[in-house]
PDB file of N, CA and C in Angstrom:
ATOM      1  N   UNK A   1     153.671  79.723 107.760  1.00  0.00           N
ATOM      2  CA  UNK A   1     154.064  80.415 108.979  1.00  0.00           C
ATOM      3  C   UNK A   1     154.525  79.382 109.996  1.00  0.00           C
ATOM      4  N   UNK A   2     155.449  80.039 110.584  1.00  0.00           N
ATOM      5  CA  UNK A   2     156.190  78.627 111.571  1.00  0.00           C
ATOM      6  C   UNK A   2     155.394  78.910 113.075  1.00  0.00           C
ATOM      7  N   UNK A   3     154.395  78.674 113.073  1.00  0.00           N
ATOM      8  CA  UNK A   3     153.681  78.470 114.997  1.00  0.00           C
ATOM      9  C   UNK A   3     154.174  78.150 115.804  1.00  0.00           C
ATOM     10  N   UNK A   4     155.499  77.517 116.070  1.00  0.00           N
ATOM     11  CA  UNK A   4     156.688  76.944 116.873  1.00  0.00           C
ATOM     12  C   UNK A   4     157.056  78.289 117.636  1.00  0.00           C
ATOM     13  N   UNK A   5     157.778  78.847 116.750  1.00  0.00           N
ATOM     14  CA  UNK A   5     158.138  80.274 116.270  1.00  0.00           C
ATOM     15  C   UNK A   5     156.841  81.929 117.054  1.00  0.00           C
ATOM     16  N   UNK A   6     155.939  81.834 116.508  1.00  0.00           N
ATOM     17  CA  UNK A   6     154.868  82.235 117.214  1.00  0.00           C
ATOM     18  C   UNK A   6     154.434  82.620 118.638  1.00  0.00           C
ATOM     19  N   UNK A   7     154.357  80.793 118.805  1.00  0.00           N
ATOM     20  CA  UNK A   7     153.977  80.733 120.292  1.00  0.00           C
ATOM     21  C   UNK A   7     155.244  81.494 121.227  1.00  0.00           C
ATOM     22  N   UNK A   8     156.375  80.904 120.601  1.00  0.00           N
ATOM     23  CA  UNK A   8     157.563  80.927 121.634  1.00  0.00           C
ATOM     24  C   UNK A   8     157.660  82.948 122.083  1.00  0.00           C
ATOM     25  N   UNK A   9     156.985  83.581 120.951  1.00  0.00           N
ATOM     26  CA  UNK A   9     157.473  85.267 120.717  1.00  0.00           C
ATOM     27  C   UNK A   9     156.283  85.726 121.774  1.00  0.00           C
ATOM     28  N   UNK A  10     154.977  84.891 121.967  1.00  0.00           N
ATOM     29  CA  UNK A  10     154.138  85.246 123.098  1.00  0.00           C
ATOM     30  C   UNK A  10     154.035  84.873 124.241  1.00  0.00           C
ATOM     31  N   UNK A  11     154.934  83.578 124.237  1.00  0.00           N
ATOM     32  CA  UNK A  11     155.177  83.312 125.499  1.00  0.00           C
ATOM     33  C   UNK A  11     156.687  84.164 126.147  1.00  0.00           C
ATOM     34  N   UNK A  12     157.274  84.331 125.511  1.00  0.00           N
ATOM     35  CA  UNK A  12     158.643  85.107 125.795  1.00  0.00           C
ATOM     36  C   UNK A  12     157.808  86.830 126.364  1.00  0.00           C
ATOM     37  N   UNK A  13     157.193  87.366 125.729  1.00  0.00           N
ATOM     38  CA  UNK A  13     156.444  88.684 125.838  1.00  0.00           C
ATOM     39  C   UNK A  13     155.093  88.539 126.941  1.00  0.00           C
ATOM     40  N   UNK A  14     154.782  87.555 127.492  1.00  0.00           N
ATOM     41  CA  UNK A  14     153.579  87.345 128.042  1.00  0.00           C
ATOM     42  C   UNK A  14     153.883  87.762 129.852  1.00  0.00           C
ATOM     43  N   UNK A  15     155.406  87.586 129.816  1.00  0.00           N
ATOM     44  CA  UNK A  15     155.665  87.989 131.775  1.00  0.00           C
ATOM     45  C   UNK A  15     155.740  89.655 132.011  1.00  0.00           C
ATOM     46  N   UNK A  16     156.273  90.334 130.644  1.00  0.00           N
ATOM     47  CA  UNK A  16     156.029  91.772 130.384  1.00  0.00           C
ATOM     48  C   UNK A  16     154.744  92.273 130.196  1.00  0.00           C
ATOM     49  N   UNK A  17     153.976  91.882 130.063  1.00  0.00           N
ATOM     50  CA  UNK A  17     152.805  92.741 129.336  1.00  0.00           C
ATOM     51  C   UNK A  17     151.808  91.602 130.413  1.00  0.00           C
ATOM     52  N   UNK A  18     151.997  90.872 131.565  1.00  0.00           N
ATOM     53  CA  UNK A  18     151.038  90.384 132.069  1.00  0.00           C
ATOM     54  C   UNK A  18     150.379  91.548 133.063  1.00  0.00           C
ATOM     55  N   UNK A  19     151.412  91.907 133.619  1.00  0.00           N
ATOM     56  CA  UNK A  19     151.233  93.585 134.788  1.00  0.00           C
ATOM     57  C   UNK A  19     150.218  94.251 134.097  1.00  0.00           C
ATOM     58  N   UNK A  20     150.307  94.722 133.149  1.00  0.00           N
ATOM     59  CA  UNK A  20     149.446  95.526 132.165  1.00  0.00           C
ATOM     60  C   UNK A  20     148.089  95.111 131.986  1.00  0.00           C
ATOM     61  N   UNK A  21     148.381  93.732 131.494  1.00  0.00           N
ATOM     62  CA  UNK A  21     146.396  93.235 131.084  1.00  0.00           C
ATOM     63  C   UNK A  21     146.053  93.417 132.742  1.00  0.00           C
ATOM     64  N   UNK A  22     146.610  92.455 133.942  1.00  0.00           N
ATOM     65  CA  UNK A  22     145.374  92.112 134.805  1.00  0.00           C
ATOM     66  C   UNK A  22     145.246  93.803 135.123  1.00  0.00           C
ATOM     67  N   UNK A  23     146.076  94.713 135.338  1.00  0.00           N
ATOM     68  CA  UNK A  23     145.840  96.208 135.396  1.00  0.00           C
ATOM     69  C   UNK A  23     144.692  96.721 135.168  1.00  0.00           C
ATOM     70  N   UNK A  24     144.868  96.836 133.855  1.00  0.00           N
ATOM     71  CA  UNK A  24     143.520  97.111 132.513  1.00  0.00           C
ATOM     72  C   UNK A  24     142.475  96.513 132.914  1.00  0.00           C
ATOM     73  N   UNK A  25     142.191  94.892 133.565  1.00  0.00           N
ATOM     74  CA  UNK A  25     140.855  94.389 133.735  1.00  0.00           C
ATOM     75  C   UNK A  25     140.921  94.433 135.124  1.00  0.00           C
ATOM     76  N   UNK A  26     141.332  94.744 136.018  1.00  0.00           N
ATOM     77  CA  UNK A  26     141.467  95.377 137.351  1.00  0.00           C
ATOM     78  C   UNK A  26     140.664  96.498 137.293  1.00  0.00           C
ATOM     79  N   UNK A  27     140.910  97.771 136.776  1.00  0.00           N
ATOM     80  CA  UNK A  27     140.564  99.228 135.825  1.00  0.00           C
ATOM     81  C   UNK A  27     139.594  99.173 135.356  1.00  0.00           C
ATOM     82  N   UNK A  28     139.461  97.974 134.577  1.00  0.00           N
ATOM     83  CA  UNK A  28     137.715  98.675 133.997  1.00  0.00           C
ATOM     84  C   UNK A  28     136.822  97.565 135.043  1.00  0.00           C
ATOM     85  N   UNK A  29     137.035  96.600 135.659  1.00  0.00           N
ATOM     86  CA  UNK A  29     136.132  96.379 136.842  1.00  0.00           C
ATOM     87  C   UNK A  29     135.355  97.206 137.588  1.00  0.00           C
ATOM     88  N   UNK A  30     136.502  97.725 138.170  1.00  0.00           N
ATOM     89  CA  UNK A  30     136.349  99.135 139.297  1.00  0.00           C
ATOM     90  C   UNK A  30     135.488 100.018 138.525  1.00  0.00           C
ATOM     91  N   UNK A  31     135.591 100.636 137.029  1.00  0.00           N
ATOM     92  CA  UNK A  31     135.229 101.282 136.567  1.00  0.00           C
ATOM     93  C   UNK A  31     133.555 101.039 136.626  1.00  0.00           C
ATOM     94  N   UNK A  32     133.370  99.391 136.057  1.00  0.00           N
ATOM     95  CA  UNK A  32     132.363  98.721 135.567  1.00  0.00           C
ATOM     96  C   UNK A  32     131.419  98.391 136.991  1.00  0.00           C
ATOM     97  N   UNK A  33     132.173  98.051 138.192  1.00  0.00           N
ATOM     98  CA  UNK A  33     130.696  98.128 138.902  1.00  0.00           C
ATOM     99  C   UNK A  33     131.209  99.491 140.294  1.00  0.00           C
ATOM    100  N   UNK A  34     131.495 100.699 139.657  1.00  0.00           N
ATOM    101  CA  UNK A  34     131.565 101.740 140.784  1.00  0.00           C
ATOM    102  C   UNK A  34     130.225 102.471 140.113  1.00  0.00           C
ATOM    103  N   UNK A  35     130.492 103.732 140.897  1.00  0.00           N
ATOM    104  CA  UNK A  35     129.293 104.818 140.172  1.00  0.00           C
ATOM    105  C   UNK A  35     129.164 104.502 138.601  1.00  0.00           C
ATOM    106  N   UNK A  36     130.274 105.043 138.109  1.00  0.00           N
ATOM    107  CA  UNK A  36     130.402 105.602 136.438  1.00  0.00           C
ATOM    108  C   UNK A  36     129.421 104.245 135.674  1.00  0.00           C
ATOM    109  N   UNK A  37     129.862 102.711 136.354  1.00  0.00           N
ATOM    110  CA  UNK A  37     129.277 102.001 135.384  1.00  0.00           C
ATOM    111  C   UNK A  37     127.993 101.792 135.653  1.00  0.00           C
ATOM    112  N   UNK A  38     127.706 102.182 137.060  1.00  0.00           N
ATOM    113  CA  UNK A  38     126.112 101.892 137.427  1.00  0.00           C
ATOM    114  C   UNK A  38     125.291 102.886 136.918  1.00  0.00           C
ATOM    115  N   UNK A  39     126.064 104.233 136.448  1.00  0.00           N
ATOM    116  CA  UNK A  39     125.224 105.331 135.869  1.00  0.00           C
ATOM    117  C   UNK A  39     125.222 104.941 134.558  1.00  0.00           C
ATOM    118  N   UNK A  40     126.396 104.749 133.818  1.00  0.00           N
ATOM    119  CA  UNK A  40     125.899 103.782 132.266  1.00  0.00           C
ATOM    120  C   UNK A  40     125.264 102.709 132.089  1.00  0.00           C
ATOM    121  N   UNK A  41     124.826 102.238 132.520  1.00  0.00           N
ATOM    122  CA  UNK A  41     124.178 101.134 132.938  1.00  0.00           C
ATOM    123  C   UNK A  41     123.011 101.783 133.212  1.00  0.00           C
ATOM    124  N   UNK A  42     122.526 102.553 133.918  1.00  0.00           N
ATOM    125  CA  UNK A  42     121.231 103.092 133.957  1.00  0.00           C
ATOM    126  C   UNK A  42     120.818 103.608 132.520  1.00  0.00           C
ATOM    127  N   UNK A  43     121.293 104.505 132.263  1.00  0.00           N
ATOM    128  CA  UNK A  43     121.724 105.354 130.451  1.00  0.00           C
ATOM    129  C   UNK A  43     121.120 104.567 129.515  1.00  0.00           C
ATOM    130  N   UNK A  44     122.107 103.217 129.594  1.00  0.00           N
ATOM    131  CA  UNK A  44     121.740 102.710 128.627  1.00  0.00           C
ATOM    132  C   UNK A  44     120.178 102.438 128.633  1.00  0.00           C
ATOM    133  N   UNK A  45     119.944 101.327 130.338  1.00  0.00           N
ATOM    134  CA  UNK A  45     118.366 100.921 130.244  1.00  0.00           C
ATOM    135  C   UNK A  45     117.194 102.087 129.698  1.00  0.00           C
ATOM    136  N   UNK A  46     117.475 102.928 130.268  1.00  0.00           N
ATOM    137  CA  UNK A  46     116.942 103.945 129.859  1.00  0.00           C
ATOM    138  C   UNK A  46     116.344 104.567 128.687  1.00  0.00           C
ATOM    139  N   UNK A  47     117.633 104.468 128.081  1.00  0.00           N
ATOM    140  CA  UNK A  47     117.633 104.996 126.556  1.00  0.00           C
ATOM    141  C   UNK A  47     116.577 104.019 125.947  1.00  0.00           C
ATOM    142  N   UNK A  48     116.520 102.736 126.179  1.00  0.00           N
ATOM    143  CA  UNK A  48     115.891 101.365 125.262  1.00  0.00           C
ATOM    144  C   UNK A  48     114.359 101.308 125.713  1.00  0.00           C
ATOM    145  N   UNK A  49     114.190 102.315 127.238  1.00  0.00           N
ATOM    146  CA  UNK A  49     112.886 102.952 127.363  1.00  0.00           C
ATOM    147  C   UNK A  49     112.115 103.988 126.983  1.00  0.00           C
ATOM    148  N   UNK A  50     112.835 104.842 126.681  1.00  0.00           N
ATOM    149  CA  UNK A  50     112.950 106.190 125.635  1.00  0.00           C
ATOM    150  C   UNK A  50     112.545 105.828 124.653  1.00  0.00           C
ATOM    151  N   UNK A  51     113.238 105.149 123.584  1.00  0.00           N
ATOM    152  CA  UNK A  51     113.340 104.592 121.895  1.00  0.00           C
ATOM    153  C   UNK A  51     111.511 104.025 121.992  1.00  0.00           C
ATOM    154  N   UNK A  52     111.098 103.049 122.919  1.00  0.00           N
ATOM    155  CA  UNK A  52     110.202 102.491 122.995  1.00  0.00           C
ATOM    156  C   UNK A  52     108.688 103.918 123.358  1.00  0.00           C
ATOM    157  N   UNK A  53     108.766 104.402 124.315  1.00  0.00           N
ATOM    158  CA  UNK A  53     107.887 105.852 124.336  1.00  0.00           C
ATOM    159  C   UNK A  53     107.725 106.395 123.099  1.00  0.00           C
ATOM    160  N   UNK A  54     108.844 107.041 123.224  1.00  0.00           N
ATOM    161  CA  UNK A  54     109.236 107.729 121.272  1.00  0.00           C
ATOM    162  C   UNK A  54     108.526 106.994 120.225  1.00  0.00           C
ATOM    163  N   UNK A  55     108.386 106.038 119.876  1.00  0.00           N
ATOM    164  CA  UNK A  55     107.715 104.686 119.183  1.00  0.00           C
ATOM    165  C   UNK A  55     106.341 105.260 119.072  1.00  0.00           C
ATOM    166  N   UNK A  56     106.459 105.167 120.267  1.00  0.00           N
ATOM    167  CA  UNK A  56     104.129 105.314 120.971  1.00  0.00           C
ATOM    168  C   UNK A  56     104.146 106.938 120.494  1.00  0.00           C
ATOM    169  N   UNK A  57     104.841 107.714 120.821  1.00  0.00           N
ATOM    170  CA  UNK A  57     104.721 109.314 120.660  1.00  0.00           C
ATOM    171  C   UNK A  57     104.744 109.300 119.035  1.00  0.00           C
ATOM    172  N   UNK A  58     105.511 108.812 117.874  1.00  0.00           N
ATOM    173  CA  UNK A  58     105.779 108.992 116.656  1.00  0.00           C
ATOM    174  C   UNK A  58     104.461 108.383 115.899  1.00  0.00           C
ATOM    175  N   UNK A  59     104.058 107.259 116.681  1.00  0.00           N
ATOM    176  CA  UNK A  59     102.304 106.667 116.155  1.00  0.00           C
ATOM    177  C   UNK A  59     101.334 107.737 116.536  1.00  0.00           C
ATOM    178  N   UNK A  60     101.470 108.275 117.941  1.00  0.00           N
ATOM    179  CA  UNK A  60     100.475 109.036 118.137  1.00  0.00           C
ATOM    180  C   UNK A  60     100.278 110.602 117.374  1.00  0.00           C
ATOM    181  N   UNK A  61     101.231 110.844 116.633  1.00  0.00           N
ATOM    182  CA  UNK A  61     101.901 112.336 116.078  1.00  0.00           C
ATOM    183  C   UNK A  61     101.360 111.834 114.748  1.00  0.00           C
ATOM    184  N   UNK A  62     101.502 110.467 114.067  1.00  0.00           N
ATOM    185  CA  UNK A  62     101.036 110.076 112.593  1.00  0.00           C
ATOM    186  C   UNK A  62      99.799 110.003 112.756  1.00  0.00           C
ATOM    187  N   UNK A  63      98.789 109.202 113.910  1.00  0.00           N
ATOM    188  CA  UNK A  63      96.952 109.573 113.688  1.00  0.00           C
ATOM    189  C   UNK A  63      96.734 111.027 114.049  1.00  0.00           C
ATOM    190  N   UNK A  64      97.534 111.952 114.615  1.00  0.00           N
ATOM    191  CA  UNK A  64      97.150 113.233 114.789  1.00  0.00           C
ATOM    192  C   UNK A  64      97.220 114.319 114.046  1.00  0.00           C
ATOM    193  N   UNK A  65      98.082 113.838 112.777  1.00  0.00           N
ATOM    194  CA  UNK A  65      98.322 113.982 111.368  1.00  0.00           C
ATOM    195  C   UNK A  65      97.514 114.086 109.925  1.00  0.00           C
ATOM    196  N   UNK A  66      97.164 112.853 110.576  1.00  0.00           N
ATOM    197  CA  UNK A  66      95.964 112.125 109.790  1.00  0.00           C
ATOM    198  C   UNK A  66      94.537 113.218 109.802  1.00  0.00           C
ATOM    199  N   UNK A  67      94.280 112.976 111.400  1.00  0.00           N
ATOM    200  CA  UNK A  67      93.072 113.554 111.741  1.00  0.00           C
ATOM    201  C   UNK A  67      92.635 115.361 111.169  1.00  0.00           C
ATOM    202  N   UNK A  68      94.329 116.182 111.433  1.00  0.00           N
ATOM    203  CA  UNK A  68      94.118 117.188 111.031  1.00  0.00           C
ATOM    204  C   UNK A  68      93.847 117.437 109.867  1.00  0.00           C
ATOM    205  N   UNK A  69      94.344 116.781 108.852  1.00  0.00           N
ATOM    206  CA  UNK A  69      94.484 116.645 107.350  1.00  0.00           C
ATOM    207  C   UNK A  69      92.692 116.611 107.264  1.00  0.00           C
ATOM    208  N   UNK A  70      92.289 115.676 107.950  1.00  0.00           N
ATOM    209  CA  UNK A  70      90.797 115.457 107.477  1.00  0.00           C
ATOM    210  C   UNK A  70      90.268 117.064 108.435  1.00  0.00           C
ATOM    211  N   UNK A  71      90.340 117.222 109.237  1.00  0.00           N
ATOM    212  CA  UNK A  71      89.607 118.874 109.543  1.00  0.00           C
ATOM    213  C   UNK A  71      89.963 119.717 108.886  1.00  0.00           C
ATOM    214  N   UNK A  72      90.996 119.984 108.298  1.00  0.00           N
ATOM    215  CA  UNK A  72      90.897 120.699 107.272  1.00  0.00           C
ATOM    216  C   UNK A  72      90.826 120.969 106.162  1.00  0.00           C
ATOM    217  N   UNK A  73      90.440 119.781 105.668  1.00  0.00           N
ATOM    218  CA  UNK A  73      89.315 119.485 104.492  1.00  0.00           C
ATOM    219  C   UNK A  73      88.538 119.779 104.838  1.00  0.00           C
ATOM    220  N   UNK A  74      87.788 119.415 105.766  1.00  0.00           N
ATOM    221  CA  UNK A  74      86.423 119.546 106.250  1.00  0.00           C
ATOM    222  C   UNK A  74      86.317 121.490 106.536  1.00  0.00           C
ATOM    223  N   UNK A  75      87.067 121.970 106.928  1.00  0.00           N
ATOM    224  CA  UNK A  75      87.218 123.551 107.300  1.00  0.00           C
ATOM    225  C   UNK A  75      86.927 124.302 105.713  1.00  0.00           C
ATOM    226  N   UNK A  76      88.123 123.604 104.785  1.00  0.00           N
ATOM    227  CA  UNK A  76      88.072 124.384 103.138  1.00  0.00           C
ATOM    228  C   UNK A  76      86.434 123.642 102.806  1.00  0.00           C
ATOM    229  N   UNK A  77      85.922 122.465 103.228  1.00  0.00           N
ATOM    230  CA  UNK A  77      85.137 122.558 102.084  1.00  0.00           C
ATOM    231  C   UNK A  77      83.737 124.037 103.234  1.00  0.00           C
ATOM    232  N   UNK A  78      83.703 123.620 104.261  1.00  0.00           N
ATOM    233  CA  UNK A  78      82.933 124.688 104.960  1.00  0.00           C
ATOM    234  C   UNK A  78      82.983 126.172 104.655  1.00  0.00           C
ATOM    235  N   UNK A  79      84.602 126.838 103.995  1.00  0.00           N
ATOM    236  CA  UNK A  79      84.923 127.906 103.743  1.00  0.00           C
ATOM    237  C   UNK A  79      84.112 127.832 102.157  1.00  0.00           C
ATOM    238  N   UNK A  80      84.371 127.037 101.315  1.00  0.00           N
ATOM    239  CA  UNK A  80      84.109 127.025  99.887  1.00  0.00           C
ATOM    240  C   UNK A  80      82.236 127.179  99.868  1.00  0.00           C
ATOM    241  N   UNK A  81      81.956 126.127 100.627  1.00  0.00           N
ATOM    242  CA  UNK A  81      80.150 126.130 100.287  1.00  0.00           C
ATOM    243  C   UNK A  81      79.609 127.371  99.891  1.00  0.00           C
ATOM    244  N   UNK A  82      79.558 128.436 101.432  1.00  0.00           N
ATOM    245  CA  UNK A  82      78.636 129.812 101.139  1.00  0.00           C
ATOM    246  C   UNK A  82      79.035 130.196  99.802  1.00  0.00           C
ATOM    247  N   UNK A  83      80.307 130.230  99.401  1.00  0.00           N
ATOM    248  CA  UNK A  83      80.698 130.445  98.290  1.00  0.00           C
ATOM    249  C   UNK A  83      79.772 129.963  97.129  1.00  0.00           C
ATOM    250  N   UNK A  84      79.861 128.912  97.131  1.00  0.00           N
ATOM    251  CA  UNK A  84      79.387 128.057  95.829  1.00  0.00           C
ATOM    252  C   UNK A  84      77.526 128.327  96.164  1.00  0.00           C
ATOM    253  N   UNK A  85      77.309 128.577  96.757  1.00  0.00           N
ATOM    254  CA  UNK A  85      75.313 128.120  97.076  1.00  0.00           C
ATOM    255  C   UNK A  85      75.107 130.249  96.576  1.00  0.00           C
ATOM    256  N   UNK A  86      76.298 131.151  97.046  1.00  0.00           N
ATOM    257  CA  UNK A  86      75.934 131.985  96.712  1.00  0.00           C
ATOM    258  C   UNK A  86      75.979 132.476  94.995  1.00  0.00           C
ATOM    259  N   UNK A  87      77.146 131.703  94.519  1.00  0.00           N
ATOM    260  CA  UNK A  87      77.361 131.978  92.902  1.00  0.00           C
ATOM    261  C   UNK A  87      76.282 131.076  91.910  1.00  0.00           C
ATOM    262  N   UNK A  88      75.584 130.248  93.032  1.00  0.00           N
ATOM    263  CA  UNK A  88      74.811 129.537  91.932  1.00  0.00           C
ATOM    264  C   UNK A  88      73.358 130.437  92.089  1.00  0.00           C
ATOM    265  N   UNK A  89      73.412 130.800  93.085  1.00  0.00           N
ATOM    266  CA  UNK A  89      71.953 130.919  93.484  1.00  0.00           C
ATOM    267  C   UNK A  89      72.195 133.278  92.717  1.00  0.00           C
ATOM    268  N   UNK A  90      73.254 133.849  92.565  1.00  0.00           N
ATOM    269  CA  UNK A  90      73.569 134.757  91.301  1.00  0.00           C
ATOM    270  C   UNK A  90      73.298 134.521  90.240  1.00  0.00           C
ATOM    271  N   UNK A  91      73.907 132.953  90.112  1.00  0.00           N
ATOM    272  CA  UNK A  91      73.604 132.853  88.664  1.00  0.00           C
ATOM    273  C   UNK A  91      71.996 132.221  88.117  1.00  0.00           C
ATOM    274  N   UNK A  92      71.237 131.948  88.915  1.00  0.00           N
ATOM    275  CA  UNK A  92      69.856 131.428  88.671  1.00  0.00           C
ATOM    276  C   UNK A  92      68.908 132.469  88.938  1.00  0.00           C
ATOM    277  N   UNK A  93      69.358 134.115  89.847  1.00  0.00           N
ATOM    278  CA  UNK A  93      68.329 135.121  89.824  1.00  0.00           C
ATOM    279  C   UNK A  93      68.029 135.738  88.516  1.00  0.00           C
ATOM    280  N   UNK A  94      67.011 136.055  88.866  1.00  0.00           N
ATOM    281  CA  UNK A  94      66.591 137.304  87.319  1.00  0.00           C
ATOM    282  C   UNK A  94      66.745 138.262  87.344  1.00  0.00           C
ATOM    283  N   UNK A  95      67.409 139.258  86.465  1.00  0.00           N
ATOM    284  CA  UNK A  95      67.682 140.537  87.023  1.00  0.00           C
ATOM    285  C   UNK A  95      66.345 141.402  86.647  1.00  0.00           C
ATOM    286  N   UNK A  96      66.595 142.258  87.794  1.00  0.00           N
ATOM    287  CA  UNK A  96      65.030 143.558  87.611  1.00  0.00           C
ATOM    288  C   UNK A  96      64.818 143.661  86.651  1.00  0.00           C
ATOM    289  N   UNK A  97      63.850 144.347  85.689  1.00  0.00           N
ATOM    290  CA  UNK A  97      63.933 144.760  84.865  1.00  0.00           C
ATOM    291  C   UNK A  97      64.203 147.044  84.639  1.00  0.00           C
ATOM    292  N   UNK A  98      65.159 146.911  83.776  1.00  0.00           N
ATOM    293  CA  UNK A  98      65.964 148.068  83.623  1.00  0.00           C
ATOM    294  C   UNK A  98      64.439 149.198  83.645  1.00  0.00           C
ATOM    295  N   UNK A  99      64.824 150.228  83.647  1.00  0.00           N
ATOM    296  CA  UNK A  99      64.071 151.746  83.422  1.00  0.00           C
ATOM    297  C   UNK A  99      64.630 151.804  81.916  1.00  0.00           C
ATOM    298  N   UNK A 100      64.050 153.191  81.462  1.00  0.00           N
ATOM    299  CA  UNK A 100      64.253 153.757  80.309  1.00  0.00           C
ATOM    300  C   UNK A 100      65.605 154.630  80.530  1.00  0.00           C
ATOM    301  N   UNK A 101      65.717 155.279  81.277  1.00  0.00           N
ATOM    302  CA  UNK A 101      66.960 155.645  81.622  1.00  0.00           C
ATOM    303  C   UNK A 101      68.051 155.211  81.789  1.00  0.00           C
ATOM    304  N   UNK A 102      68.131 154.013  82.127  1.00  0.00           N
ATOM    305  CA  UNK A 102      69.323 152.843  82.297  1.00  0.00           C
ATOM    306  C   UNK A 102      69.551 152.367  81.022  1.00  0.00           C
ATOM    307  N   UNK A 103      68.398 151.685  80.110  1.00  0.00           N
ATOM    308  CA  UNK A 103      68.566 151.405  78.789  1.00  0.00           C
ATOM    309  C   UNK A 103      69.430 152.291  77.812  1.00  0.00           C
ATOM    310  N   UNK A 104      68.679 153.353  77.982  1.00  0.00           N
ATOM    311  CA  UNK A 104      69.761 154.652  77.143  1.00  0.00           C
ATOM    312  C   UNK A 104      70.949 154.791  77.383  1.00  0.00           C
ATOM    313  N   UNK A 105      71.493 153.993  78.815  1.00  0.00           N
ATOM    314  CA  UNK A 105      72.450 154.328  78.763  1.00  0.00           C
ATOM    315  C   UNK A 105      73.855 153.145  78.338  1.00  0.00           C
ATOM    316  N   UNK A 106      72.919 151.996  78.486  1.00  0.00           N
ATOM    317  CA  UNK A 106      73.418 150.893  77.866  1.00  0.00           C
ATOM    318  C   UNK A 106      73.502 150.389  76.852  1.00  0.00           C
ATOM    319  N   UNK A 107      73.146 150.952  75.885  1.00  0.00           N
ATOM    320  CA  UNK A 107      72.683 151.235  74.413  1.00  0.00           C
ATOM    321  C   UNK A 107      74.262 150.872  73.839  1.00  0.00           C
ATOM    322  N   UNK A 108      74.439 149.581  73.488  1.00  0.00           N
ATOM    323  CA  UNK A 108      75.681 149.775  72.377  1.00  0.00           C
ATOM    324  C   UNK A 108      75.649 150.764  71.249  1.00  0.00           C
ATOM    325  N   UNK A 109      77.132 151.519  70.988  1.00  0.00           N
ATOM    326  CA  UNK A 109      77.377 152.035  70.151  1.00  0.00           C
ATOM    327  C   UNK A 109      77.435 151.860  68.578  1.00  0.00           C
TER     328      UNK A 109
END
Protein backbone atom coordinates (compact mmCIF):
# COMPACT_ATOMS: atom_id res chain seq x y z
CA UNK A 1 0.00 0.00 0.00
CA UNK A 2 1.45 3.38 -0.96
CA UNK A 3 1.05 5.69 2.59
CA UNK A 4 2.37 8.68 0.54
CA UNK A 5 -0.80 8.22 -1.28
CA UNK A 6 -2.97 7.69 1.95
CA UNK A 7 -1.95 10.42 3.96
CA UNK A 8 -2.23 12.91 1.06
CA UNK A 9 -6.40 11.48 0.49
CA UNK A 10 -6.81 12.51 4.44
CA UNK A 11 -5.22 15.35 4.44
CA UNK A 12 -6.94 16.62 1.16
CA UNK A 13 -10.54 15.44 2.96
CA UNK A 14 -9.62 16.64 6.51
CA UNK A 15 -10.74 20.76 5.79
CA UNK A 16 -14.27 19.12 4.68
CA UNK A 17 -15.16 16.89 7.26
CA UNK A 18 -13.28 19.10 10.04
CA UNK A 19 -16.83 21.28 10.55
CA UNK A 20 -18.42 17.98 11.16
CA UNK A 21 -16.08 16.19 13.82
CA UNK A 22 -15.54 19.42 16.15
CA UNK A 23 -19.66 19.62 15.60
CA UNK A 24 -20.21 16.01 16.71
CA UNK A 25 -17.76 16.55 19.83
CA UNK A 26 -19.25 19.99 20.43
CA UNK A 27 -22.86 17.78 20.45
CA UNK A 28 -22.13 15.15 22.53
CA UNK A 29 -20.31 17.51 25.17
CA UNK A 30 -23.39 19.52 25.60
CA UNK A 31 -25.15 16.33 25.54
CA UNK A 32 -22.55 14.71 28.07
CA UNK A 33 -22.49 17.29 30.83
CA UNK A 34 -26.31 18.89 30.39
CA UNK A 35 -29.33 17.13 32.07
CA UNK A 36 -29.54 13.96 29.68
CA UNK A 37 -25.86 13.04 30.64
CA UNK A 38 -26.13 13.83 34.32
CA UNK A 39 -29.33 11.64 34.35
CA UNK A 40 -27.26 8.73 32.59
CA UNK A 41 -24.79 9.08 34.63
CA UNK A 42 -26.96 8.74 37.59
CA UNK A 43 -28.67 5.38 35.75
CA UNK A 44 -25.79 4.03 35.30
CA UNK A 45 -24.35 4.56 39.16
CA UNK A 46 -27.33 3.32 40.12
CA UNK A 47 -27.87 0.37 38.25
CA UNK A 48 -24.14 -0.99 39.72
CA UNK A 49 -26.10 -0.30 43.13
CA UNK A 50 -29.05 -2.28 42.22
CA UNK A 51 -26.92 -5.41 40.69
CA UNK A 52 -25.09 -5.24 44.17
CA UNK A 53 -28.67 -5.23 46.54
CA UNK A 54 -30.05 -7.83 44.07
CA UNK A 55 -26.78 -9.93 45.01
CA UNK A 56 -27.76 -9.61 48.93
CA UNK A 57 -31.66 -10.19 47.96
CA UNK A 58 -30.73 -13.49 45.61
CA UNK A 59 -28.45 -14.89 48.87
CA UNK A 60 -31.14 -13.99 51.08
CA UNK A 61 -34.06 -15.81 48.78
CA UNK A 62 -31.35 -19.07 48.56
CA UNK A 63 -31.12 -19.43 52.80
CA UNK A 64 -34.90 -18.80 52.71
CA UNK A 65 -35.11 -21.65 50.38
CA UNK A 66 -33.11 -23.71 52.18
CA UNK A 67 -34.89 -23.10 55.45
CA UNK A 68 -38.35 -23.85 53.95
CA UNK A 69 -37.27 -27.06 52.38
CA UNK A 70 -36.22 -28.10 55.96
CA UNK A 71 -39.93 -27.03 57.52
CA UNK A 72 -41.37 -28.91 55.39
CA UNK A 73 -39.82 -31.89 56.00
CA UNK A 74 -40.21 -31.29 59.31
CA UNK A 75 -44.30 -30.54 58.62
CA UNK A 76 -44.50 -34.20 56.32
CA UNK A 77 -42.63 -35.98 58.84
CA UNK A 78 -45.21 -34.36 61.74
CA UNK A 79 -48.16 -35.19 59.21
CA UNK A 80 -46.76 -38.94 58.70
CA UNK A 81 -46.04 -39.86 62.61
CA UNK A 82 -49.85 -40.06 64.04
CA UNK A 83 -50.01 -42.06 61.08
CA UNK A 84 -47.32 -44.50 61.64
CA UNK A 85 -47.68 -44.79 65.88
CA UNK A 86 -51.43 -45.39 64.87
CA UNK A 87 -50.84 -48.42 62.22
CA UNK A 88 -48.35 -49.91 64.46
CA UNK A 89 -50.03 -49.66 67.56
CA UNK A 90 -53.46 -51.59 65.00
CA UNK A 91 -51.20 -53.79 64.20
CA UNK A 92 -49.89 -54.92 67.82
CA UNK A 93 -53.76 -54.85 69.36
CA UNK A 94 -55.60 -58.06 69.96
CA UNK A 95 -58.73 -58.36 68.59
CA UNK A 96 -61.87 -59.13 71.04
CA UNK A 97 -62.70 -62.21 71.02
CA UNK A 98 -65.73 -63.06 68.44
CA UNK A 99 -69.40 -64.37 69.86
CA UNK A 100 -70.93 -67.45 68.46
CA UNK A 101 -72.91 -65.51 66.23
CA UNK A 102 -70.17 -63.70 64.47
CA UNK A 103 -68.26 -67.04 64.08
CA UNK A 104 -71.21 -68.55 62.14
CA UNK A 105 -71.04 -66.06 60.21
CA UNK A 106 -67.49 -66.12 59.26
CA UNK A 107 -67.35 -69.63 58.73
CA UNK A 108 -65.53 -70.28 55.33
CA UNK A 109 -67.39 -72.02 52.81
Amino acid sequence: MNWEWFWMQILYALPDALPWVLGGLAGLAMISFGPLGRALTQRLRRGEEEAERLEGVLQELTLLRGELGEVLERLDYAQRRPALHDASAARDAVPPPLDDSEQAATTPV
